[in-house]
Structure formats: C-alpha cells, structure tokens
PDB file of N, CA and C in Angstrom:
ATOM      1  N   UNK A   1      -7.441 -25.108  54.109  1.00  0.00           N
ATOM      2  CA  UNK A   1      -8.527 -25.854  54.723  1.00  0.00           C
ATOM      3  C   UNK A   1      -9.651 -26.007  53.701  1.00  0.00           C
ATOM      4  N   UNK A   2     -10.187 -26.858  53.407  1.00  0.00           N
ATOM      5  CA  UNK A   2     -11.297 -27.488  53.104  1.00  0.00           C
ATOM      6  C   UNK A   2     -12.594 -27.465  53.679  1.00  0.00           C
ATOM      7  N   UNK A   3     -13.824 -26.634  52.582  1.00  0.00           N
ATOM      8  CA  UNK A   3     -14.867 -26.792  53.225  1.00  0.00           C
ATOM      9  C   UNK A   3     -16.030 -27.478  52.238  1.00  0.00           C
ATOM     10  N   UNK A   4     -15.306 -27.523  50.879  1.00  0.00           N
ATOM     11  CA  UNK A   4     -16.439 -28.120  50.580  1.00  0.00           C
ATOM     12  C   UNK A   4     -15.636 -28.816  49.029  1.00  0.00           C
ATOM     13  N   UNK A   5     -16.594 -29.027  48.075  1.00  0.00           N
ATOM     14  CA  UNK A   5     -15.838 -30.200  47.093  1.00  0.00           C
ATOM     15  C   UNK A   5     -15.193 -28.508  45.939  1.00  0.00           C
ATOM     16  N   UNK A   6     -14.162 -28.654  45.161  1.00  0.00           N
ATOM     17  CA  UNK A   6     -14.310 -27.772  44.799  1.00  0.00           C
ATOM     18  C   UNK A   6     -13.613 -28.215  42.508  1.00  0.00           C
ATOM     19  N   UNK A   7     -14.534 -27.158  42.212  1.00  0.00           N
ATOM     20  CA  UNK A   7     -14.039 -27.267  40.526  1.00  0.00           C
ATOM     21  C   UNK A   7     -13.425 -26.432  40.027  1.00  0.00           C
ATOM     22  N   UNK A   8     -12.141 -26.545  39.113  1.00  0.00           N
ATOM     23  CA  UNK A   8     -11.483 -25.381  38.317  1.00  0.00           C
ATOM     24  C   UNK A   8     -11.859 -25.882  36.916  1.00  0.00           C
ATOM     25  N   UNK A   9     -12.812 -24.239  36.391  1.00  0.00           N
ATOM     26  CA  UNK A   9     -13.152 -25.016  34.657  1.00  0.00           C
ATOM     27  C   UNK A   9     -12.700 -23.552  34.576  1.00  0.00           C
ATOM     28  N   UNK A  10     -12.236 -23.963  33.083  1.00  0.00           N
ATOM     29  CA  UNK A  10     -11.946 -22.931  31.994  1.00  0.00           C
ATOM     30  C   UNK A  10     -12.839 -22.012  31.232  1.00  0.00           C
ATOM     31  N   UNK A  11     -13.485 -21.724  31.967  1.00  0.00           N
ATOM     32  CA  UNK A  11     -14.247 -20.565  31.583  1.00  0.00           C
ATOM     33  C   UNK A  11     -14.461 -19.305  32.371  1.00  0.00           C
ATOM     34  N   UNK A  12     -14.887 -18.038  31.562  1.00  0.00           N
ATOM     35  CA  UNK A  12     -14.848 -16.565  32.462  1.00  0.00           C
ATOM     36  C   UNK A  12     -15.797 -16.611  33.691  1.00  0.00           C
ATOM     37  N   UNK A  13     -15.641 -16.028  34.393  1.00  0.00           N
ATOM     38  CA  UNK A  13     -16.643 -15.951  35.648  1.00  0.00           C
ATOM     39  C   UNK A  13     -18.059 -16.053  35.744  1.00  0.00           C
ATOM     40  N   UNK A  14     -18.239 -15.234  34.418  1.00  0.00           N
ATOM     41  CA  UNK A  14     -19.882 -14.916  33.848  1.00  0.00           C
ATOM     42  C   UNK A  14     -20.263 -16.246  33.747  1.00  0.00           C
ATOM     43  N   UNK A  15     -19.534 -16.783  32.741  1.00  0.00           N
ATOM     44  CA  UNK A  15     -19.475 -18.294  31.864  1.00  0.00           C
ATOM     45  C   UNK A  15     -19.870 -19.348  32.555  1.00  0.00           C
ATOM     46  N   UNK A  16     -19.129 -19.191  33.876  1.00  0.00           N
ATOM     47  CA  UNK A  16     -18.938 -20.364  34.905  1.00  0.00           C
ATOM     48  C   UNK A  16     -19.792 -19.714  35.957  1.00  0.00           C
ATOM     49  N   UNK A  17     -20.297 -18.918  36.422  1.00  0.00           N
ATOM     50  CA  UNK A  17     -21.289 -18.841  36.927  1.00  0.00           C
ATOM     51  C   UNK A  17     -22.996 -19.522  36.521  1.00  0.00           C
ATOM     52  N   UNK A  18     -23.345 -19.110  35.077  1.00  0.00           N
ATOM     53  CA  UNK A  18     -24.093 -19.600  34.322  1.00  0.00           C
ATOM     54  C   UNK A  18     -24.324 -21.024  34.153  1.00  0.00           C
ATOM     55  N   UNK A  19     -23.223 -21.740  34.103  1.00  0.00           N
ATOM     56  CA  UNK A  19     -23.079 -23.130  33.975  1.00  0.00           C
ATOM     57  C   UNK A  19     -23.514 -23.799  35.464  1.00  0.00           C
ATOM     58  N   UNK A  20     -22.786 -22.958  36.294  1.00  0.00           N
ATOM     59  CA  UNK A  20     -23.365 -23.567  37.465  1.00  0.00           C
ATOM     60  C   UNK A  20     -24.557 -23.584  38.059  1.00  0.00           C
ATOM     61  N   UNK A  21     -25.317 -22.603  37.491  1.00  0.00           N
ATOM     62  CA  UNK A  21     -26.735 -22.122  37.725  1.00  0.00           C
ATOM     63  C   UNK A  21     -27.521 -23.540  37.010  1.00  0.00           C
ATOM     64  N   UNK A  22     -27.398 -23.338  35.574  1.00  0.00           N
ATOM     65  CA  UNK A  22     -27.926 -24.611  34.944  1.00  0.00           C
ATOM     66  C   UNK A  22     -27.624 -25.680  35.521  1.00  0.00           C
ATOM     67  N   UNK A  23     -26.352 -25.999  35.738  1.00  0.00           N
ATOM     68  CA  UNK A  23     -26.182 -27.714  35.993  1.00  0.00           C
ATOM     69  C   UNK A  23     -27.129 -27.842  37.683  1.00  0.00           C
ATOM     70  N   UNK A  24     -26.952 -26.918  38.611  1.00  0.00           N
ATOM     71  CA  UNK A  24     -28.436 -26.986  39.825  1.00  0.00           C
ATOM     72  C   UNK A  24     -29.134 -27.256  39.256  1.00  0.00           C
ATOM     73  N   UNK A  25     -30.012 -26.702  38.072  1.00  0.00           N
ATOM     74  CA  UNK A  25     -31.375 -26.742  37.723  1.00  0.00           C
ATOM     75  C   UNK A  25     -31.556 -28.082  37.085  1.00  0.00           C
ATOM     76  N   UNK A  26     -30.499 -28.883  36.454  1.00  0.00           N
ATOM     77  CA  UNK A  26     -30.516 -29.963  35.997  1.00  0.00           C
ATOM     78  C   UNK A  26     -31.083 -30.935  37.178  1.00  0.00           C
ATOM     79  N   UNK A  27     -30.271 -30.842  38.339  1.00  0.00           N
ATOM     80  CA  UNK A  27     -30.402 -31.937  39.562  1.00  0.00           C
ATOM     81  C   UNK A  27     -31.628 -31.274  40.337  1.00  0.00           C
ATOM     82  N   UNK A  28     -32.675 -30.473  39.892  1.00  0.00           N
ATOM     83  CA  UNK A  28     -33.448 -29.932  40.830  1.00  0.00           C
ATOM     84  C   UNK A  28     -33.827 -29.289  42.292  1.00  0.00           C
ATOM     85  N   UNK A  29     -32.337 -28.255  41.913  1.00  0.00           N
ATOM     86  CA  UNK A  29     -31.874 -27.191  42.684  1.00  0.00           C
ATOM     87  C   UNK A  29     -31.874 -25.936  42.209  1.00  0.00           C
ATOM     88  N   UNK A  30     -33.088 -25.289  43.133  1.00  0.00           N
ATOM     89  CA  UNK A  30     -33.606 -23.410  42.365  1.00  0.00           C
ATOM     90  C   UNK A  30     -32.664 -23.026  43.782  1.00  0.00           C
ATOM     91  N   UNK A  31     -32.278 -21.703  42.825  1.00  0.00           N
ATOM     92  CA  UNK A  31     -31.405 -20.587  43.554  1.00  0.00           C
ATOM     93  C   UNK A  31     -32.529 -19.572  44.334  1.00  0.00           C
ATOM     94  N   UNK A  32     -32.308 -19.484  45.659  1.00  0.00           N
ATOM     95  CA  UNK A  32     -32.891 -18.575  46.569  1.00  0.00           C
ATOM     96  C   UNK A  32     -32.589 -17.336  46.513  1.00  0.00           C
ATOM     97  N   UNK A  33     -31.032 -17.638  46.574  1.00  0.00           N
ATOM     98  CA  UNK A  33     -30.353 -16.145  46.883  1.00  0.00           C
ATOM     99  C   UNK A  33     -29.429 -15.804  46.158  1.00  0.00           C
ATOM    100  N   UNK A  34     -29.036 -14.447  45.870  1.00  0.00           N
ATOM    101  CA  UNK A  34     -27.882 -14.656  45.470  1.00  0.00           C
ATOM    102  C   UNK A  34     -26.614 -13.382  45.991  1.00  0.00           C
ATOM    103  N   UNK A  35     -25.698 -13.791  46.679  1.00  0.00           N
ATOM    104  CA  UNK A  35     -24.829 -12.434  46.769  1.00  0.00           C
ATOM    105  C   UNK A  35     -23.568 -12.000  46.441  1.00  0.00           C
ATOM    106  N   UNK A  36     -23.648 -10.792  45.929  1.00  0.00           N
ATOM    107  CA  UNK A  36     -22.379 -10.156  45.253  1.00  0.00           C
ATOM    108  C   UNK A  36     -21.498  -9.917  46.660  1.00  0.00           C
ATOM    109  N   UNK A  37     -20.269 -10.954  46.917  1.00  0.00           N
ATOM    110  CA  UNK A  37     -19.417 -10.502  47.607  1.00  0.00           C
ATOM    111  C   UNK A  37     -18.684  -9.109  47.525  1.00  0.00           C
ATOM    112  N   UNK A  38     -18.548  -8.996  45.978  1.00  0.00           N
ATOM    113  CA  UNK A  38     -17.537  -7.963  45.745  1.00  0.00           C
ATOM    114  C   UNK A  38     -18.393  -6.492  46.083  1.00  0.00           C
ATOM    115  N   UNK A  39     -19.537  -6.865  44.999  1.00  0.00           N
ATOM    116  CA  UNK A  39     -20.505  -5.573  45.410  1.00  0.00           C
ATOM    117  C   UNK A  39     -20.581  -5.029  46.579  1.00  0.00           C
ATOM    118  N   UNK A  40     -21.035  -6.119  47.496  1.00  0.00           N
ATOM    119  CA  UNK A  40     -21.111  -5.770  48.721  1.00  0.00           C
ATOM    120  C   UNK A  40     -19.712  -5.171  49.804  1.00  0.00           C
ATOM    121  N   UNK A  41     -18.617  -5.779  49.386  1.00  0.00           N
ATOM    122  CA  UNK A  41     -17.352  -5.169  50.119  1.00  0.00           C
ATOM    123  C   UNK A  41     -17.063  -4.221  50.158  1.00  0.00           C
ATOM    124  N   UNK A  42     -17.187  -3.499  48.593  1.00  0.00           N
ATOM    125  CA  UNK A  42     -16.998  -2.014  48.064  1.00  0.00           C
ATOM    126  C   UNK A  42     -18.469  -0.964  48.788  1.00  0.00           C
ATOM    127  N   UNK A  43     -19.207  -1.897  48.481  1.00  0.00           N
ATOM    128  CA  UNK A  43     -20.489  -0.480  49.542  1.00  0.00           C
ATOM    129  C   UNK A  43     -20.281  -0.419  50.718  1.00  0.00           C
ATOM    130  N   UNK A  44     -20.295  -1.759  51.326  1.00  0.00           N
ATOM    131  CA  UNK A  44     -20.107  -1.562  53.268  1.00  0.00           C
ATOM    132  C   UNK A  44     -18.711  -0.868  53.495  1.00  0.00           C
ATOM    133  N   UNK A  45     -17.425  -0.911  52.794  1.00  0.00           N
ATOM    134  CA  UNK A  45     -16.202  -1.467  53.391  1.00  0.00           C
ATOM    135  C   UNK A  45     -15.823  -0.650  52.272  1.00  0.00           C
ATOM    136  N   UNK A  46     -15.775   0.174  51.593  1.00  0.00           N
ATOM    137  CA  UNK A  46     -15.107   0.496  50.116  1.00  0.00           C
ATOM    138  C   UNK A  46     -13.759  -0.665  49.640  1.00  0.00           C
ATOM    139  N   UNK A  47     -13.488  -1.534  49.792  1.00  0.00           N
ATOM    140  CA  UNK A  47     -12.293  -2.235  49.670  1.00  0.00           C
ATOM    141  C   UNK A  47     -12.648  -2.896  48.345  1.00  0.00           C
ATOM    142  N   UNK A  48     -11.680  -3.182  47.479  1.00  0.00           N
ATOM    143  CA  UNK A  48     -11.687  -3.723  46.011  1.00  0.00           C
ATOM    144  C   UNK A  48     -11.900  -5.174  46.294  1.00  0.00           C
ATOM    145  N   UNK A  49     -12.848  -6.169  46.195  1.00  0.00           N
ATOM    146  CA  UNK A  49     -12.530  -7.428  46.499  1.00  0.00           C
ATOM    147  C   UNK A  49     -12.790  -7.867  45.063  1.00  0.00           C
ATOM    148  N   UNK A  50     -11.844  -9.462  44.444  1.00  0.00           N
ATOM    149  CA  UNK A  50     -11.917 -10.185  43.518  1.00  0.00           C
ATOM    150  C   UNK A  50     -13.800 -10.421  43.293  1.00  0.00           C
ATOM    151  N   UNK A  51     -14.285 -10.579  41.962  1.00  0.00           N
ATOM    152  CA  UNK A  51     -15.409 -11.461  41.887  1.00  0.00           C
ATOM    153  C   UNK A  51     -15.883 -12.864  42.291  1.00  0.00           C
ATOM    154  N   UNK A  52     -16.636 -12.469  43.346  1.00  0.00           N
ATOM    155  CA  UNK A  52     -17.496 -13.730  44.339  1.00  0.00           C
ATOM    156  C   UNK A  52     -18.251 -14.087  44.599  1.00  0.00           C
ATOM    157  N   UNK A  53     -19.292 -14.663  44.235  1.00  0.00           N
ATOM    158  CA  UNK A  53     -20.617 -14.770  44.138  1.00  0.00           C
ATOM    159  C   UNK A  53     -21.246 -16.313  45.187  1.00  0.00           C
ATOM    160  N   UNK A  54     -22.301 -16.033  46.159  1.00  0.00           N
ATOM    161  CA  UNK A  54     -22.430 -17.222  46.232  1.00  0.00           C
ATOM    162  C   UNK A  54     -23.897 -17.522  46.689  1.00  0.00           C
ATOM    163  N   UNK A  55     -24.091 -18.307  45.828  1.00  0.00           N
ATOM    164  CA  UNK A  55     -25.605 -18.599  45.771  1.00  0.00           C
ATOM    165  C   UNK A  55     -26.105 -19.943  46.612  1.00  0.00           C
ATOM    166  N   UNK A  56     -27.757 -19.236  47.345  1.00  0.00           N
ATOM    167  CA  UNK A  56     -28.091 -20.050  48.126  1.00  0.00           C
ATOM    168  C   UNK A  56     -29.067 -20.779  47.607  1.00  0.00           C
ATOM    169  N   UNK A  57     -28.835 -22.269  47.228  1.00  0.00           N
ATOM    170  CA  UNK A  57     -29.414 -23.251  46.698  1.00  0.00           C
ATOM    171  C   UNK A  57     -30.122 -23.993  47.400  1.00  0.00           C
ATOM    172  N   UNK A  58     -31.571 -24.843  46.851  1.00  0.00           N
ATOM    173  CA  UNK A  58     -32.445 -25.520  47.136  1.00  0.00           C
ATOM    174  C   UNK A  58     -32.889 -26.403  46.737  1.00  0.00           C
ATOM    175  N   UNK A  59     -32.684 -27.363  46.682  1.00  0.00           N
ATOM    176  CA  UNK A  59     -33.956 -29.080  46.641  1.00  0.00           C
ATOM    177  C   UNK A  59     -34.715 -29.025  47.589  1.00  0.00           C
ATOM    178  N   UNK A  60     -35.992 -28.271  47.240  1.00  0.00           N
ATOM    179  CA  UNK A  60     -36.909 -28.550  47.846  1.00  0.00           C
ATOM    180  C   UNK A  60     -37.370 -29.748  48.499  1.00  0.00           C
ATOM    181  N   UNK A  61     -37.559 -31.106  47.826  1.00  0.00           N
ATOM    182  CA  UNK A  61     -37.525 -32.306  48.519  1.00  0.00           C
ATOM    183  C   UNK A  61     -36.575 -32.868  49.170  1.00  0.00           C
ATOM    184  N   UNK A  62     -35.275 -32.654  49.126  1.00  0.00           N
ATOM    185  CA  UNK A  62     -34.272 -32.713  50.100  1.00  0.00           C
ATOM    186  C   UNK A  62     -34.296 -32.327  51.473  1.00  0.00           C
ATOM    187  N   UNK A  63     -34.824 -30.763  51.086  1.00  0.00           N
ATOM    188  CA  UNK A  63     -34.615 -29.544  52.404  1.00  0.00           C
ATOM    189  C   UNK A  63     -36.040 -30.390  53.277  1.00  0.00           C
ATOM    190  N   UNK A  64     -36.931 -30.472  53.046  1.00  0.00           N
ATOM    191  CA  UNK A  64     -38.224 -31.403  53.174  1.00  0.00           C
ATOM    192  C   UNK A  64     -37.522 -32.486  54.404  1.00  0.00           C
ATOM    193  N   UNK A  65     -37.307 -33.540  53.435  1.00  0.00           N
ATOM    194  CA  UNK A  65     -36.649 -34.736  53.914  1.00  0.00           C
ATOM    195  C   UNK A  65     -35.830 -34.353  55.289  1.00  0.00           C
ATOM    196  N   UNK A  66     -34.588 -33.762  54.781  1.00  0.00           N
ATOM    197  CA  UNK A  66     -33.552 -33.280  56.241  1.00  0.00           C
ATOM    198  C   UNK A  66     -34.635 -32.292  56.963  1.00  0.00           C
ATOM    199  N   UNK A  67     -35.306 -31.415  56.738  1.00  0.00           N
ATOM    200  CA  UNK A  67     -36.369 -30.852  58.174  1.00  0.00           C
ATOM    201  C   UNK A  67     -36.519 -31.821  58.526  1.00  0.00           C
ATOM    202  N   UNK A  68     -37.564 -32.953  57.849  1.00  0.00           N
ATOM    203  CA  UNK A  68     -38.324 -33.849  58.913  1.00  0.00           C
ATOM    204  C   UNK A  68     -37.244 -34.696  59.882  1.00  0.00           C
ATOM    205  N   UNK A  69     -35.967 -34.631  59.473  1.00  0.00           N
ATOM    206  CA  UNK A  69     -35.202 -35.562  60.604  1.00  0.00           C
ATOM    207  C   UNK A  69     -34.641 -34.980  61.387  1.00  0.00           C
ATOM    208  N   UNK A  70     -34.085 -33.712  61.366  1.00  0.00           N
ATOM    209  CA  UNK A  70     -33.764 -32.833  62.250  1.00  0.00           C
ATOM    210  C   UNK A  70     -34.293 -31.351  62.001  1.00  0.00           C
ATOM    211  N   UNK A  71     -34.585 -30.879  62.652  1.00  0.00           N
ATOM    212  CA  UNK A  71     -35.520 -29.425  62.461  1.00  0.00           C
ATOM    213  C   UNK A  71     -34.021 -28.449  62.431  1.00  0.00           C
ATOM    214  N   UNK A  72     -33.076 -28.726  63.001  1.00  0.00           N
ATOM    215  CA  UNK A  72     -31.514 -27.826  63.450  1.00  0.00           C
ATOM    216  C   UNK A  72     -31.377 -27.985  62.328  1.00  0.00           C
ATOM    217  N   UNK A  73     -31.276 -28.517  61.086  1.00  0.00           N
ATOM    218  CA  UNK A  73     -29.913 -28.827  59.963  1.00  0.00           C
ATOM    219  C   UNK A  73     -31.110 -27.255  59.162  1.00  0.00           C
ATOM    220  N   UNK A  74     -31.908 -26.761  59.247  1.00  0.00           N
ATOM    221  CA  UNK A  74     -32.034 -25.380  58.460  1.00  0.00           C
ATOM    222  C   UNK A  74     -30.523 -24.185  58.746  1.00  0.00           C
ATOM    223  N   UNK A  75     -30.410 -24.904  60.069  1.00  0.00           N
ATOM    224  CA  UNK A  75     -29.142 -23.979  60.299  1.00  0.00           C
ATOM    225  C   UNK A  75     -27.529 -24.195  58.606  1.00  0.00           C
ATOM    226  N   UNK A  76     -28.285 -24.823  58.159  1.00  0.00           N
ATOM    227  CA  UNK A  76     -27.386 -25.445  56.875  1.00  0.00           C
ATOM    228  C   UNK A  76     -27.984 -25.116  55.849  1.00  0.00           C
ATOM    229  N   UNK A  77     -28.827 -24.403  55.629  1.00  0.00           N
ATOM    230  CA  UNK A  77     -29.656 -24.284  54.625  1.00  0.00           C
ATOM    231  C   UNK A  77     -29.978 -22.741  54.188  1.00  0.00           C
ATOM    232  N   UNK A  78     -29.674 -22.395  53.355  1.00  0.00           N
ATOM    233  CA  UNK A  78     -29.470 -22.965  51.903  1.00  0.00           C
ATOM    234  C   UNK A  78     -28.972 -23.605  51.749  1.00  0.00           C
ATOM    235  N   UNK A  79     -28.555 -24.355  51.037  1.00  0.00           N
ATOM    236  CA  UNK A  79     -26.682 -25.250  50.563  1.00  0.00           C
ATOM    237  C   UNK A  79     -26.117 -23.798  49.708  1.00  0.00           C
ATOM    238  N   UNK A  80     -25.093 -24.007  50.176  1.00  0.00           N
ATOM    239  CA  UNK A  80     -24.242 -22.227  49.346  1.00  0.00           C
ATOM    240  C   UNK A  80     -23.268 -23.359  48.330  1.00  0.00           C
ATOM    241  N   UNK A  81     -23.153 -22.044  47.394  1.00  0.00           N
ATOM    242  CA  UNK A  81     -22.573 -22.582  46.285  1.00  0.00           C
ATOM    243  C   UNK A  81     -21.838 -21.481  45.830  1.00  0.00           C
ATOM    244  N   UNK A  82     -20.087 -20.843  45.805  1.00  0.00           N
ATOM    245  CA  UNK A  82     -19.500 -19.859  45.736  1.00  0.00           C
ATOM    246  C   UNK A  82     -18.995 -20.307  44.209  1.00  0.00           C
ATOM    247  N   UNK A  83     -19.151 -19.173  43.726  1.00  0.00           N
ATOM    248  CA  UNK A  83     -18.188 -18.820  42.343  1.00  0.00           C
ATOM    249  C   UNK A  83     -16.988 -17.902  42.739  1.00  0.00           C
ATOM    250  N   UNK A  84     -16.130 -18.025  42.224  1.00  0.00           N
ATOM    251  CA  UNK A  84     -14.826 -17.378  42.037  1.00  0.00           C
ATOM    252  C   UNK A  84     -13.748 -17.608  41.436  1.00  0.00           C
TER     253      UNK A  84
END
C-alpha cells in the first residue's frame, strides 16, 4: 500500500538523511521534529528495529494558507517525511 511518493538513492542513511534535510530547506521547509523510530523501539519495547527516522516538516506559508481554508487539515500537519 501506498502512502505517499517515495525515493530510492544510493546513498548511506546518514547521507540520505542529510540530503533530504537540505533539499526541504531548498523549497522552504524547516524541520519541527524529529524522531528516532529505532531509538525509540529499543527504549519503550527493547526490540531491534531497522534505522527510521521521520521528520516533521513545515512551510510555514503553506501551513498558513491550508489553516485559513480549513482549520481540520492541522490534523495533517506536520507533513512527515520518513527516511529508511
């Protein structure tokens, strides 16, 4: 199933995390949040999970724009953006 658009690049996790950080900042999208899936599995849950990261992104004038037309679509907001 499909939830969102998705990219396979050739680079390490670190690598391609980084890149993705920049190329947001290019289109004028700052990172809010950010969470370690894996980190977090192993503290709550001790379970080994793969590296997963997924960051909650912002266009401020976007997020702006969609409030003023529907006040519900925050329920969408951040825009998440998963590495793995």
């Amino acid at each position: 199933m499909k939830y969102g658009m998705t990219k396979i690049v050739n680079l390490s996790f670190e690598a391609a995390l980084e890149k993705v950080k920049e190329q947001l900042q290019k289109v004028g999208f700052g990172i809010l949040t950010v969470i370690d899936v894996q980190e977090t599995m192993k503290k709550k849950l001790n379970i080994d999970f793969p590296k997963y990261i997924i960051l909650g992104a912002c266009n401020p004038p976007f997020a702006h724009k969609a409030l003023t037309i529907d006040e519900q679509i925050g329920l969408l907001l951040p825009c998440n953006v998963i590495v793995y």
